[in-house]
N, C-alpha and C. Protein backbone atom coordinates (compact mmCIF):
# COMPACT_ATOMS: atom_id res chain seq x y z
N UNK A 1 0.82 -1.21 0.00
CA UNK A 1 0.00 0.00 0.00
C UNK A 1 0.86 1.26 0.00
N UNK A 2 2.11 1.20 0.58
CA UNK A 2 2.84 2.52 0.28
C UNK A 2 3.53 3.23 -0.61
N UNK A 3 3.48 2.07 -2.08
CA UNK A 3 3.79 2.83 -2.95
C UNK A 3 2.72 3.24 -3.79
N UNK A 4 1.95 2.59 -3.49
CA UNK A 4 0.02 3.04 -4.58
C UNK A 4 -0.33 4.83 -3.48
N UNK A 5 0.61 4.47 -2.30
CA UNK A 5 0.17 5.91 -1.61
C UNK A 5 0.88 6.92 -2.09
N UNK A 6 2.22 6.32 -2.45
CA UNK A 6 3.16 7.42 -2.87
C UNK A 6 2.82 8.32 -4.52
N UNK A 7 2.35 6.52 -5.32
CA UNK A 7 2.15 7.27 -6.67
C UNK A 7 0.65 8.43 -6.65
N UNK A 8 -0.66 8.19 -6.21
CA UNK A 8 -1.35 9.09 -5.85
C UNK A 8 -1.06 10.14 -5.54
N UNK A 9 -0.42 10.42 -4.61
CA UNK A 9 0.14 11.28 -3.83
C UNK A 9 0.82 12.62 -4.70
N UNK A 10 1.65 11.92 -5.65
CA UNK A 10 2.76 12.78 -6.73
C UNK A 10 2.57 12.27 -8.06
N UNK A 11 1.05 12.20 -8.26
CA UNK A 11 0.78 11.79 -9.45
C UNK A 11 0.91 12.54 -10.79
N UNK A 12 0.80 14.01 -10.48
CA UNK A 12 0.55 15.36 -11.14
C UNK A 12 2.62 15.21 -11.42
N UNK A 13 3.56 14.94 -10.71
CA UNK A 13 5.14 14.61 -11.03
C UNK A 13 5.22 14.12 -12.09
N UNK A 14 4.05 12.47 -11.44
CA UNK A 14 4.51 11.66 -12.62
C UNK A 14 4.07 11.41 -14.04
N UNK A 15 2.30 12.25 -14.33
CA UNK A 15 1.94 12.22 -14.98
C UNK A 15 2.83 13.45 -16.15
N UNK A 16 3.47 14.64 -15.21
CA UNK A 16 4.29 15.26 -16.24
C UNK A 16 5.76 14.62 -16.53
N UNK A 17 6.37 13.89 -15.72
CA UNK A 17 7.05 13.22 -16.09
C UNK A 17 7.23 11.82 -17.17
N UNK A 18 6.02 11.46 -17.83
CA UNK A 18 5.50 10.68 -18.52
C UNK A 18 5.27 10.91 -19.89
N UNK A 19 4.66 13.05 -19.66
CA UNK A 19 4.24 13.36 -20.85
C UNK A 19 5.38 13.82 -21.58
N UNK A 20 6.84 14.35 -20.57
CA UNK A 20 7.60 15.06 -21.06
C UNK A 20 8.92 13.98 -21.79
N UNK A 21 8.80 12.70 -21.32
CA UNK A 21 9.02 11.80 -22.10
C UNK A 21 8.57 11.41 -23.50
N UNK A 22 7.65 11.34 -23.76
CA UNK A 22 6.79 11.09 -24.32
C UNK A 22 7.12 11.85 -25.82
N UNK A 23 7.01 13.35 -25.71
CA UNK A 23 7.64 14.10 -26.37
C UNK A 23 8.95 14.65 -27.13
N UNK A 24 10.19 14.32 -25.88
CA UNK A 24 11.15 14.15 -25.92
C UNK A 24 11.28 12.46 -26.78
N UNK A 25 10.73 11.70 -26.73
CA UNK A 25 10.77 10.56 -27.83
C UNK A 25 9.91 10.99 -28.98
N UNK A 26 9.19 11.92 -29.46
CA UNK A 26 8.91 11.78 -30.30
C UNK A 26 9.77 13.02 -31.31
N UNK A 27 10.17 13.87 -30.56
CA UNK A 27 11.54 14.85 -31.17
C UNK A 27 12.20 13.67 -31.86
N UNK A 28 12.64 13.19 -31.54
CA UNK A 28 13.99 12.17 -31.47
C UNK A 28 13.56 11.46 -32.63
N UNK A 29 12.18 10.73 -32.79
CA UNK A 29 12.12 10.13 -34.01
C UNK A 29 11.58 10.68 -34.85
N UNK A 30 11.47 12.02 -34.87
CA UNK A 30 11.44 12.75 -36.09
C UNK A 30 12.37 13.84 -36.71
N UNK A 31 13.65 14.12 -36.07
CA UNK A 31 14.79 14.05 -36.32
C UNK A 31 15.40 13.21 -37.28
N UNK A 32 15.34 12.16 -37.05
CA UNK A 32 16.00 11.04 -37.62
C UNK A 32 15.49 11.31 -38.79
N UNK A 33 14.21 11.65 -38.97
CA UNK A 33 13.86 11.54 -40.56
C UNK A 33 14.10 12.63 -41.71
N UNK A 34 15.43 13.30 -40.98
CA UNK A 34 16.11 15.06 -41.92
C UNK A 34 17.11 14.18 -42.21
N UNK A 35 17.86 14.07 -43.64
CA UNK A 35 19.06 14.37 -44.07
C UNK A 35 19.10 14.72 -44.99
N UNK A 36 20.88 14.73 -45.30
CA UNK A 36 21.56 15.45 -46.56
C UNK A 36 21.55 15.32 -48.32
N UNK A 37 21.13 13.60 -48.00
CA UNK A 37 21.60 12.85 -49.33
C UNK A 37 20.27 12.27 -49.78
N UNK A 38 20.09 12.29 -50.96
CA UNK A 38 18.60 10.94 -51.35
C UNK A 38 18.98 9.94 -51.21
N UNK A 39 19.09 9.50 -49.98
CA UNK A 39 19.22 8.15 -49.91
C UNK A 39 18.00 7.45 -48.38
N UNK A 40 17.51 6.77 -48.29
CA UNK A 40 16.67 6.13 -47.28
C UNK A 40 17.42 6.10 -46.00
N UNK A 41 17.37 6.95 -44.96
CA UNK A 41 18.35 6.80 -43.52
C UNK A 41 17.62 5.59 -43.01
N UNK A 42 16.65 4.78 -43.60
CA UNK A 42 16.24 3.33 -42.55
C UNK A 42 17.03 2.67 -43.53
N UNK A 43 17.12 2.32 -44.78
CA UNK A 43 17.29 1.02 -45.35
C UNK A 43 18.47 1.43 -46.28
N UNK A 44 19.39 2.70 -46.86
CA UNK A 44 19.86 2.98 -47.30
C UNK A 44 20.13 2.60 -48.80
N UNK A 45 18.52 3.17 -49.24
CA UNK A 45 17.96 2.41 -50.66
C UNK A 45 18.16 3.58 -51.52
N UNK A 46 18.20 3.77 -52.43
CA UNK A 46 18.50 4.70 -53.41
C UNK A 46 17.13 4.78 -54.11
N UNK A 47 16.60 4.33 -54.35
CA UNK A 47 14.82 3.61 -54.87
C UNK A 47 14.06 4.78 -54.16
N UNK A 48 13.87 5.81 -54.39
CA UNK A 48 13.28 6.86 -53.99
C UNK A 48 11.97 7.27 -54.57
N UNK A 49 10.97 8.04 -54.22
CA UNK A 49 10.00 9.06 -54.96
C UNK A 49 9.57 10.48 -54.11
N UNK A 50 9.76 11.41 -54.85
CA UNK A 50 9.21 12.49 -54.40
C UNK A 50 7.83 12.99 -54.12
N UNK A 51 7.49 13.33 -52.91
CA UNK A 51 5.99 13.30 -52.81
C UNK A 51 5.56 15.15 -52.36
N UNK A 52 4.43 15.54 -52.07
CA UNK A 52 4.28 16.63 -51.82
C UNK A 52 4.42 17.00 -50.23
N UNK A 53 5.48 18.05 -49.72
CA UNK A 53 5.41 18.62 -48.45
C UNK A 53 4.23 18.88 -47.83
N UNK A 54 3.69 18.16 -46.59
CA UNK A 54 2.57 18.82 -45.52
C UNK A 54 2.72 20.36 -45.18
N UNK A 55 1.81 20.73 -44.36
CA UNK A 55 1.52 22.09 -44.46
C UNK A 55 2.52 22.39 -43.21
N UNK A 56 2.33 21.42 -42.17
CA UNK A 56 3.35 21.54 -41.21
C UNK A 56 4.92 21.94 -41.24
N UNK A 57 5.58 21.79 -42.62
CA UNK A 57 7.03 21.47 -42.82
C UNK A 57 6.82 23.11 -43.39
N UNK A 58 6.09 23.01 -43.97
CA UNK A 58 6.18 24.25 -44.96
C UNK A 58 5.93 25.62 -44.28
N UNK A 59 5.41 25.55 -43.40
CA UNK A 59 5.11 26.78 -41.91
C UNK A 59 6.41 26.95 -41.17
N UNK A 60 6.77 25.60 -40.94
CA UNK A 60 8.15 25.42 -39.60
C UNK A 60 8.72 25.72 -40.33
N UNK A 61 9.56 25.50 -41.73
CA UNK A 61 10.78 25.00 -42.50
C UNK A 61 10.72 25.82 -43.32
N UNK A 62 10.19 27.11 -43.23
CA UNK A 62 9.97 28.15 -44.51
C UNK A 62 11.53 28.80 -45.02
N UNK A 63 12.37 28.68 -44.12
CA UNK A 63 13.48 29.65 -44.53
C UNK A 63 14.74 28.60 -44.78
N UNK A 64 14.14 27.26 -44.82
CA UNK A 64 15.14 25.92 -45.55
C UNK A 64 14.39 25.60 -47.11
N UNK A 65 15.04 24.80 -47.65
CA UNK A 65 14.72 24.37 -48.97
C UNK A 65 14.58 22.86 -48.50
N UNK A 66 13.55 22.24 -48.45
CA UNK A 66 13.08 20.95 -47.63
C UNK A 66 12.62 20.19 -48.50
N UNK A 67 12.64 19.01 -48.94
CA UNK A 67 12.20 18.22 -50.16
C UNK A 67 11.89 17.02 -49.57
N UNK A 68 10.27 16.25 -49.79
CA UNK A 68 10.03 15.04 -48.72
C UNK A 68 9.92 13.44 -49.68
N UNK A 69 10.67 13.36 -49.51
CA UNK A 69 11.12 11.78 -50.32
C UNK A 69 10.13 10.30 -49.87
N UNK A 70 9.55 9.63 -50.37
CA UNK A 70 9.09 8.08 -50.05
C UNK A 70 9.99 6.69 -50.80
N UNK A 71 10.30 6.21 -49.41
CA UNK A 71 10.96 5.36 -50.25
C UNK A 71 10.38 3.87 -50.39
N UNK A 72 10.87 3.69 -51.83
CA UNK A 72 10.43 2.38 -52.47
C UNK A 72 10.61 1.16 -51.85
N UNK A 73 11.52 0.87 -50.96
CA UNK A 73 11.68 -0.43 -50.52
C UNK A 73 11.52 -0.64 -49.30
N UNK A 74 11.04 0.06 -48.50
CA UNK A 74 10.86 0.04 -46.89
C UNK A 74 9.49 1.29 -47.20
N UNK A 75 9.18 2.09 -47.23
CA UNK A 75 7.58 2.69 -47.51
C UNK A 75 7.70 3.48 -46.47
N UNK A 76 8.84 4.19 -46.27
CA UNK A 76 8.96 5.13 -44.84
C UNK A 76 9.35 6.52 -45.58
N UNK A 77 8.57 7.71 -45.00
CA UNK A 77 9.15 9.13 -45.67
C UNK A 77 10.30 9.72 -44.34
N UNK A 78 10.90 10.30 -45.67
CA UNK A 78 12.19 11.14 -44.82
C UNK A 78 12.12 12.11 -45.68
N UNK A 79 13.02 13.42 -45.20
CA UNK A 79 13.22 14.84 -45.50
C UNK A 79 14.62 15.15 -46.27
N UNK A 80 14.61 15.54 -47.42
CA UNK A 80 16.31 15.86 -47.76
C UNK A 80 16.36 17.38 -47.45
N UNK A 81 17.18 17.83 -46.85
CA UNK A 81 17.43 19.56 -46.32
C UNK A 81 18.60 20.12 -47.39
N UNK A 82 18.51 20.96 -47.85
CA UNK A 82 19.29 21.50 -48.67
C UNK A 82 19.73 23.07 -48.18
N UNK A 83 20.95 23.70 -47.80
CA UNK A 83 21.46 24.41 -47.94
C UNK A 83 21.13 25.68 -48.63
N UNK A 84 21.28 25.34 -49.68
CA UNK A 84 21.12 26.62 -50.91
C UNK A 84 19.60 26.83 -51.12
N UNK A 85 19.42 27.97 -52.03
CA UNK A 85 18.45 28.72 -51.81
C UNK A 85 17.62 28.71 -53.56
C-alpha cells in the first residue's frame, strides 16, 4: 500500500514526467527523418520518390529548402534539407 500511496500522492510529477518523455521521444524520431543525401536513412535504398510537403514542414521550414522523399523499398518518408536557396 505505500507505494500506490506514494504514486497518488505525486501523481501530477509523474503524470508530467511521462508526458515530457513522451515528447522528448517523439523529437527524437522525427529528427531522424532530416538528411543530406537521397538516400533512405532506414534502409539505405536509393529507390526513392518524391511526394508533396505537408503544411506543417512548410510553416516550420519556410526559410530551408526541404524536399520530402518516399521510399520504395521500406515505404517510410524522410526529408532531404538542402542548404542553398
Amino acid at each position: 500500500m505505500n507505494y500506490i500511496d506514494y504514486i497518488v500522492s505525486n501523481y501530477k510529477i509523474i503524470l508530467i514526467l511521462a508526458i515530457s518523455i513522451l515528447i522528448i521521444n517523439y523529437i527524437i524520431g522525427f529528427s531522424k527523418k532530416f538528411t543530406k543525401n537521397i538516400e533512405c536513412p532506414y534502409c539505405k535504398a536509393n529507390d526513392v520518390e518524391r511526394t508533396q510537403r505537408g503544411l506543417f514542414i512548410k510553416v516550420i521550414l519556410f526559410f530551408k529548402t526541404v524536399k520530402k522523399f518516399k521510399c520504395l523499398k521500406c515505404w517510410k518518408y524522410f526529408y532531404v534539407v538542402s542548404n542553398k536557396i
